[in-house]
Protein backbone atom coordinates (compact mmCIF):
# COMPACT_ATOMS: atom_id res chain seq x y z
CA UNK A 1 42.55 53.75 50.23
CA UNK A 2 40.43 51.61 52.76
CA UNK A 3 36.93 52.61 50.57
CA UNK A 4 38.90 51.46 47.34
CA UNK A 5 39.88 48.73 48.35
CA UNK A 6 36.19 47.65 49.79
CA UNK A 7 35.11 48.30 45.88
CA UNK A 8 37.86 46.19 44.44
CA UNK A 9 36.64 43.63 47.24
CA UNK A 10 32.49 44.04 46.58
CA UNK A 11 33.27 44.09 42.42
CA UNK A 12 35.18 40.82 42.88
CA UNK A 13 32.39 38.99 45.05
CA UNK A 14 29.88 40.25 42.31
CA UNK A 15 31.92 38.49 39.85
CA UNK A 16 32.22 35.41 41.76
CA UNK A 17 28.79 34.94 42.05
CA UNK A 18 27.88 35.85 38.60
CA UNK A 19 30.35 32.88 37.12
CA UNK A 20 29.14 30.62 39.70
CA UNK A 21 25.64 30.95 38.42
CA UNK A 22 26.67 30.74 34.69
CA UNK A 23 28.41 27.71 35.50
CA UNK A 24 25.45 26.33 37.01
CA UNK A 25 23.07 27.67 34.10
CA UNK A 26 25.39 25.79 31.48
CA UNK A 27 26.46 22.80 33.96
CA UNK A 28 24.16 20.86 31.65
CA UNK A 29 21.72 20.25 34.48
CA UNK A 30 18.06 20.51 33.28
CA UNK A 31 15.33 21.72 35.41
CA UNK A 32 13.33 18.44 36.37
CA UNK A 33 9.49 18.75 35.04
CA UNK A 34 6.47 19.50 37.11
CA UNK A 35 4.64 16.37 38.51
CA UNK A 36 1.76 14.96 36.49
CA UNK A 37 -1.68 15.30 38.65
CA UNK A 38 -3.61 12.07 38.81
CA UNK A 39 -6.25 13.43 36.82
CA UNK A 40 -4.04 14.58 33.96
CA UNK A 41 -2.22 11.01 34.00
CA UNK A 42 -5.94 9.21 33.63
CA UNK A 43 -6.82 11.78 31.10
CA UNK A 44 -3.93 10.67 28.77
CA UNK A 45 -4.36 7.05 29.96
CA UNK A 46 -8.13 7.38 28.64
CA UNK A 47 -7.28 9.28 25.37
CA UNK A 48 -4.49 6.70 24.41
CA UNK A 49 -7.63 3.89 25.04
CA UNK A 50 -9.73 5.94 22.78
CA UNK A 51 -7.19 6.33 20.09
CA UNK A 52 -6.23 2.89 19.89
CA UNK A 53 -10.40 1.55 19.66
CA UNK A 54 -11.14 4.66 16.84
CA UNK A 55 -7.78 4.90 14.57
CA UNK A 56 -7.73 1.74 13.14
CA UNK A 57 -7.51 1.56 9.79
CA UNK A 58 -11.20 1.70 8.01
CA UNK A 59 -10.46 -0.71 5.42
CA UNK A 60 -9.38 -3.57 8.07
CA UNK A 61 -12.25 -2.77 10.21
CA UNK A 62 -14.61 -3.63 7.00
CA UNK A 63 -12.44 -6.42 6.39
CA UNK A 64 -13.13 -7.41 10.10
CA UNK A 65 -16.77 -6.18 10.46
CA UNK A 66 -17.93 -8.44 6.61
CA UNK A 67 -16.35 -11.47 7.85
CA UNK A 68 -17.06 -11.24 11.41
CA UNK A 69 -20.82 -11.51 9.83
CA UNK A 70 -20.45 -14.00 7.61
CA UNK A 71 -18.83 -16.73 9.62
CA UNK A 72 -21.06 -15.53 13.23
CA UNK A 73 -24.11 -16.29 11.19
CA UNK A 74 -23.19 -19.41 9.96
CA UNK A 75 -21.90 -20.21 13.39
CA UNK A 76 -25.36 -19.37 14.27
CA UNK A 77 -27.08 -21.68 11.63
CA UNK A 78 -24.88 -24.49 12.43
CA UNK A 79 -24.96 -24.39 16.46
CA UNK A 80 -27.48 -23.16 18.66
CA UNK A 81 -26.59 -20.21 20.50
CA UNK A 82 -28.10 -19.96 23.86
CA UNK A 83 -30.49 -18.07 24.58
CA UNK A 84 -29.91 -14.49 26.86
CA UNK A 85 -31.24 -11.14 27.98
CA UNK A 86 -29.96 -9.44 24.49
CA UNK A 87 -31.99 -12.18 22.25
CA UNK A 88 -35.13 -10.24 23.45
CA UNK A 89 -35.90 -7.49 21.02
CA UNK A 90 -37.27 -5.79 23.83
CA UNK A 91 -33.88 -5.15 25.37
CA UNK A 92 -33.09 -1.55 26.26
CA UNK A 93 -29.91 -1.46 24.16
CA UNK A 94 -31.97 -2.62 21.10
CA UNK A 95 -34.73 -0.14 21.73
CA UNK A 96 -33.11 2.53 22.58
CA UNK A 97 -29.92 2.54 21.03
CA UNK A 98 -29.99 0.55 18.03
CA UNK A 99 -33.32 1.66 16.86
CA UNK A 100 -31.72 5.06 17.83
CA UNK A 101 -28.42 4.71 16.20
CA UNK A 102 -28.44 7.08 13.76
CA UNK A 103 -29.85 9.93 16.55
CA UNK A 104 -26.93 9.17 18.32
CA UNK A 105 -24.46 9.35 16.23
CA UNK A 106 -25.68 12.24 14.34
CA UNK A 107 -25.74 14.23 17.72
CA UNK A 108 -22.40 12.86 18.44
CA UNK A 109 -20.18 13.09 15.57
CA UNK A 110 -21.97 16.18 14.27
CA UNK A 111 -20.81 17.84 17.48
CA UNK A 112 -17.20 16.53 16.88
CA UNK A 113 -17.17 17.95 12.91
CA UNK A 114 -18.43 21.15 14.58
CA UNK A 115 -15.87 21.82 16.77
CA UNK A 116 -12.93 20.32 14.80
CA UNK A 117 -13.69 22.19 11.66
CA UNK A 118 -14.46 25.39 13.17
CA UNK A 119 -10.52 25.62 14.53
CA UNK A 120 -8.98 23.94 11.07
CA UNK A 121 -11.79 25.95 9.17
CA UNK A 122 -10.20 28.96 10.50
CA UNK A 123 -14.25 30.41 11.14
CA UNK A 124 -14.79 30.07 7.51
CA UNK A 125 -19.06 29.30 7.81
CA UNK A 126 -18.73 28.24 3.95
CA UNK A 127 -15.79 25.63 4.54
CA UNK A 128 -17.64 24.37 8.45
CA UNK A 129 -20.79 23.73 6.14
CA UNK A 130 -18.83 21.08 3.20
CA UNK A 131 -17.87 19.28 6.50
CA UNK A 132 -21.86 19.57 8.17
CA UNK A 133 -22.82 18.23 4.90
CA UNK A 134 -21.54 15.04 5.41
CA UNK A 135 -24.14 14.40 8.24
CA UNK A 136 -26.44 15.19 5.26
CA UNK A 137 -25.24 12.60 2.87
CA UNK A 138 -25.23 9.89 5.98
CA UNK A 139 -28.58 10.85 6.70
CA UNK A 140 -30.14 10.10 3.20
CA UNK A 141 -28.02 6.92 2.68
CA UNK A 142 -29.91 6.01 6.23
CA UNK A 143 -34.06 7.05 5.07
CA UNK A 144 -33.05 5.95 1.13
CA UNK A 145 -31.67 2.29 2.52
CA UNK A 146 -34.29 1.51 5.05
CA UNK A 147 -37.34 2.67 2.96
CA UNK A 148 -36.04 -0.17 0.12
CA UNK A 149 -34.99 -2.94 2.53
CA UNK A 150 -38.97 -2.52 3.69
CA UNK A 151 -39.99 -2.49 -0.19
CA UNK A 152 -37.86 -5.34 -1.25
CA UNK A 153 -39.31 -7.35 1.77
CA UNK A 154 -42.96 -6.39 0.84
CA UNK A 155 -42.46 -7.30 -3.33
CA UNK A 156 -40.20 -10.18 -2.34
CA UNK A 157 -42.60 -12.05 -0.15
CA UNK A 158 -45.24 -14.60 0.32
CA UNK A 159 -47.86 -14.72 2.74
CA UNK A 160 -48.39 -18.18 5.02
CA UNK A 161 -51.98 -17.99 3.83
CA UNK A 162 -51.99 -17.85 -0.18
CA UNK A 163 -55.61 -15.64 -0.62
CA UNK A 164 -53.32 -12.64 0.58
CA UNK A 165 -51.44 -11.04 -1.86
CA UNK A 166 -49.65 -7.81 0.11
CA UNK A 167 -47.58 -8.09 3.51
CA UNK A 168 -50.53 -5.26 5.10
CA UNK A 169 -53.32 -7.64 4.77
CA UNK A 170 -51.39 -10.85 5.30
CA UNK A 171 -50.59 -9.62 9.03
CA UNK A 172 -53.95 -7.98 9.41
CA UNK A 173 -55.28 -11.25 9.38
CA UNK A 174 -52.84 -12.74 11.85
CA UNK A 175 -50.41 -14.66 9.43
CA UNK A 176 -46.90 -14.65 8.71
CA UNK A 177 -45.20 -12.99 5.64
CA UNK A 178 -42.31 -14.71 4.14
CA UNK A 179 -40.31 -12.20 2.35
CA UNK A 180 -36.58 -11.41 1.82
CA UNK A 181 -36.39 -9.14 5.09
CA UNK A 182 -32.41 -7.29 4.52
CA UNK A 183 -31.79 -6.74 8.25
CA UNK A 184 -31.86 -3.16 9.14
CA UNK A 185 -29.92 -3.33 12.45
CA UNK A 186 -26.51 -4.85 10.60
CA UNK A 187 -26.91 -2.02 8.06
CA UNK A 188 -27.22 0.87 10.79
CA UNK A 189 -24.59 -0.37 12.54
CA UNK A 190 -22.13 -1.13 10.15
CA UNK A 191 -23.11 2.24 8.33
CA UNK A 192 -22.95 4.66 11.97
CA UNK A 193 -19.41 2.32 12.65
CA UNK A 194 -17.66 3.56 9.25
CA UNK A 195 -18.83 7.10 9.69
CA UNK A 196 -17.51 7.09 12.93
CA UNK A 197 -14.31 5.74 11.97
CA UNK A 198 -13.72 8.00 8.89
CA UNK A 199 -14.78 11.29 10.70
CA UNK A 200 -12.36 10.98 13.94
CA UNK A 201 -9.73 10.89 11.82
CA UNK A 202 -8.86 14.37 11.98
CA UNK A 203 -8.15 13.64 15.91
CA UNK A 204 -4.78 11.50 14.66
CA UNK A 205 -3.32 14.64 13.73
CA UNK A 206 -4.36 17.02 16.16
CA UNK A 207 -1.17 17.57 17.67
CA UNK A 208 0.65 18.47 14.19
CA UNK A 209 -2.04 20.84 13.65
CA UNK A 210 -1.58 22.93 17.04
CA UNK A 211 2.33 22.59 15.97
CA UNK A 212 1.41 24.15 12.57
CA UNK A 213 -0.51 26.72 14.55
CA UNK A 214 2.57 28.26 16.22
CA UNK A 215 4.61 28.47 12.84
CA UNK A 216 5.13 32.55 12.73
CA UNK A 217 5.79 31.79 8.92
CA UNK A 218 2.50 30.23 8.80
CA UNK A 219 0.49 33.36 7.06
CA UNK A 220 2.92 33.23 3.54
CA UNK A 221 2.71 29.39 4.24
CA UNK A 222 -1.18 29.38 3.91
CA UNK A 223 -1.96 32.37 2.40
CA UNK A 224 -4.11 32.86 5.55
CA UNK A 225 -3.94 36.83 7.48
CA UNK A 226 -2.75 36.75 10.91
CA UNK A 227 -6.09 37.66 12.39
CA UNK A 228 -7.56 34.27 11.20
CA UNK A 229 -4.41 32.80 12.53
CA UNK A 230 -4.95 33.89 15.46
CA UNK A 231 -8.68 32.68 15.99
CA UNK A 232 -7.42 29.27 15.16
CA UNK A 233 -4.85 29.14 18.25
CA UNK A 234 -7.54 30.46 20.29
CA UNK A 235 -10.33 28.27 19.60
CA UNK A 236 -7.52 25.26 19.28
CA UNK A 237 -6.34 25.90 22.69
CA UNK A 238 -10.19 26.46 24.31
CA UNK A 239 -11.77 23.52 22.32
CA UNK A 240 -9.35 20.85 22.39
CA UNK A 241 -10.83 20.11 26.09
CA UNK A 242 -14.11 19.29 24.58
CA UNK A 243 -13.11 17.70 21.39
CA UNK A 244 -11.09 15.03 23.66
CA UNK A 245 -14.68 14.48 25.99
CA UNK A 246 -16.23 14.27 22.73
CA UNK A 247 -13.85 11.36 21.83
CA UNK A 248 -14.36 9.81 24.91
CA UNK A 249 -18.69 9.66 24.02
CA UNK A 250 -17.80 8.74 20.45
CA UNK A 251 -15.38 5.73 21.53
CA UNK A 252 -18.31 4.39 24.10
CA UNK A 253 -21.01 4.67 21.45
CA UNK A 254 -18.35 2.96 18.65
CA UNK A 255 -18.39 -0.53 21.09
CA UNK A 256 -21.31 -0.17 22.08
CA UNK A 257 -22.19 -1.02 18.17
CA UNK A 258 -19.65 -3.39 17.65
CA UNK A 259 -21.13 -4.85 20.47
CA UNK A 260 -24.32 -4.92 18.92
CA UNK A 261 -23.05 -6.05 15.98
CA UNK A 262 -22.15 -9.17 17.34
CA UNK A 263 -25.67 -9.61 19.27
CA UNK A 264 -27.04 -8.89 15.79
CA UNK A 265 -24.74 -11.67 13.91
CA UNK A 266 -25.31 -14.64 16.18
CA UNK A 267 -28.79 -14.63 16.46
CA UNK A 268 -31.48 -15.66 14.54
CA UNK A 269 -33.49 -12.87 14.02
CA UNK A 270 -32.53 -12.77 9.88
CA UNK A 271 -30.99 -15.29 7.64
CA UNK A 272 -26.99 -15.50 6.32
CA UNK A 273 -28.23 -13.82 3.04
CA UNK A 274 -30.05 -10.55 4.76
CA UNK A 275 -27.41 -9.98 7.50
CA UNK A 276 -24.66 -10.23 4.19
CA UNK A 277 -27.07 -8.09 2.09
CA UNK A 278 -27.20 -5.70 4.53
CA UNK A 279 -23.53 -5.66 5.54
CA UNK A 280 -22.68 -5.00 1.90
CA UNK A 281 -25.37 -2.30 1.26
CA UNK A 282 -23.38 -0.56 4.08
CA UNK A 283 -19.58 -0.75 2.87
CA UNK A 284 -21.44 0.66 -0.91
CA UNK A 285 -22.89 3.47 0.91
CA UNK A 286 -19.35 4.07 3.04
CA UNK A 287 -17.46 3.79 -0.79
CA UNK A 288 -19.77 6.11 -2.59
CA UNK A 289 -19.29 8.73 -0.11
CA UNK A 290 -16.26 8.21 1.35
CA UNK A 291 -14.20 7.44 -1.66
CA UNK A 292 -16.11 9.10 -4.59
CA UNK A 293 -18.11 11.90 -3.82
CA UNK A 294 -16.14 13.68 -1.11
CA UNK A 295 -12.85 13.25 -3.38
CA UNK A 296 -14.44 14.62 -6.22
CA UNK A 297 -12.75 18.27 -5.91
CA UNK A 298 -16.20 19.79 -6.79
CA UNK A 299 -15.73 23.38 -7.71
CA UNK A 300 -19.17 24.16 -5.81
CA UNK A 301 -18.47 25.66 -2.30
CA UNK A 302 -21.70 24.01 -0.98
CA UNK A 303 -20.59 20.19 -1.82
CA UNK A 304 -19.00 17.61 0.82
CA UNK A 305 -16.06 16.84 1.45
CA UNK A 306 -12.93 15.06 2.75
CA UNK A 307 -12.64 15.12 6.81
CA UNK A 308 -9.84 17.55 7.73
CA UNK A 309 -10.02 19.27 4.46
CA UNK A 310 -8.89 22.76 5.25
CA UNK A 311 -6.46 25.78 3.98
CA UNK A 312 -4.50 24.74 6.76
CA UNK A 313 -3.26 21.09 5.14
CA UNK A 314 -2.25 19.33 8.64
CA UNK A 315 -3.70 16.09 7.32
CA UNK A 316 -2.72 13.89 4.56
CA UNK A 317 -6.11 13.14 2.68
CA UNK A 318 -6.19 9.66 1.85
């Protein structure tokens, strides 16, 4: 009777403790999260800074970038703006950045497109090439522009000393040629800005795609087999690290020619009309790619197109 009763005693202590901790596991009381390392708190304090500078909308920073150059050069024209460090053309930002810019961006972004599209891509080489191509189209707009800014100037031109009839032998002989001279730095800059800020747009919804990602109906979803899937949470989880230092580059480069912009604007190294020209010549280029030929829907698999364009869909192409 005594070892019965120790049974009855042990089996009712069990069952104590078992409804105590139930009680406790549906008390309501959630477990409190971990604490956020320093590091990880300055990470997300940098990426919000870089999210707010890149993901404005493209259309007001044209608004912003067209008038910012109109009125800052005819600021310029009416007041004189003193003299500094960054008026010298032999400044190491102008030399070797601006003269640089598209280098620098191409190394940049093209990186960023690289990585981004070979997660959304799902490793498809023919779909990570439309996006590369991009680069391509950017990179003629750059050689075709420049090489007829420097013709215009050479047709549209007069030389200080009448007997010479070409802009070679005009400064050959140590005069000045008078031509319509579109300026070359507002167009780079402007261009590299609204390539910048059309590309990173893919970063805005970065999180909905790794939420996609996870969706165990996502293979009837997307039509997509599990194994590719599968590569995409991989690479998603091991790339997103460098995708978000790539942002951080990209953002520093992006003020960098804003600031430059403005260096550009206020002085007087080309009139209203050529920094306007130029500024214009940009948005077409940014419109003609951006809003006609990578919206197309060209049946050809080797054509550009939209950023974030993917069998995946976790971006609204607008």
């Amino acid at each position: 009777m005594s070892s019965t009763s120790t049974n009855k005693k042990k089996d009712f202590t069990n069952i104590k403790k078992q409804s105590s901790a139930e009680r406790k596991r549906f008390s309501g009381n959630k477990p409190l999260p971990q604490p956020t390392h320093v590091g990880d708190f300055m990470m997300m304090l940098l990426m919000k800074v870089c999210r707010t500078c890149l993901l404005v909308d493209t259309s007001v920073k044209i608004g912003v970038y067209l008038i910012g150059v109109m009125f800052g050069s005819i600021i310029c024209d009416l007041f004189v703006v003193p003299k500094t460090y960054l008026a010298d053309r032999k400044n190491p930002l102008n030399l070797y950045f601006i003269k640089m810019g598209w280098a620098w961006t191409f190394t940049f972004v093209g990186a960023y497109i690289g990585l981004t599209s070979f997660v959304y891509c799902c490793r498809d080489f023919s779909r990570i090439c439309q996006h590369f191509l991009r680069l391509a189209v950017g990179t003629f707009w750059w050689y075709f522009c420049t090489k007829v800014f420097i013709h215009v100037e050479s047709i549209m031109g007069v030389c200080t000393q009448l007997v010479h009839d070409n802009k070679a032998t005009c400064l050959e002989a140590g005069k000045n040629w008078l031509g319509f001279d579109i300026s070359g730095h507002i167009f780079i800059e402007i261009h590299c800005l609204l390539i910048i800020s059309e590309e990173v747009k893919t970063y805005k919804d970065w999180k909905k795609l790794g939420t996609i990602l996870e969706d165990e109906d996502l293979p009837n979803k997307r039509n997509l087999t599990e194994e590719e899937i599968l590569q995409a949470q991989i690479n998603y989880k091991t790339l997103t690290p460098f995708i978000k230092m790539l942002l951080i580059f990209i953002t520093v480069i992006q003020i960098l020619f804003e600031f430059m912009l403005l260096t550009s604007t206020v002085y007087r190294f080309h009139t209203l009309g050529q920094k306007v020209t130029a500024s214009f010549v940009a948005v077409i280029c940014w419109f003609l790619s951006y809003r006609v030929l990578y919206r197309s829907g060209n049946p050809f698999p080797f054509m550009p197109v939209m950023p974030g364009t993917s069998p995946l869909n976790f971006m609204k192409i607008v």
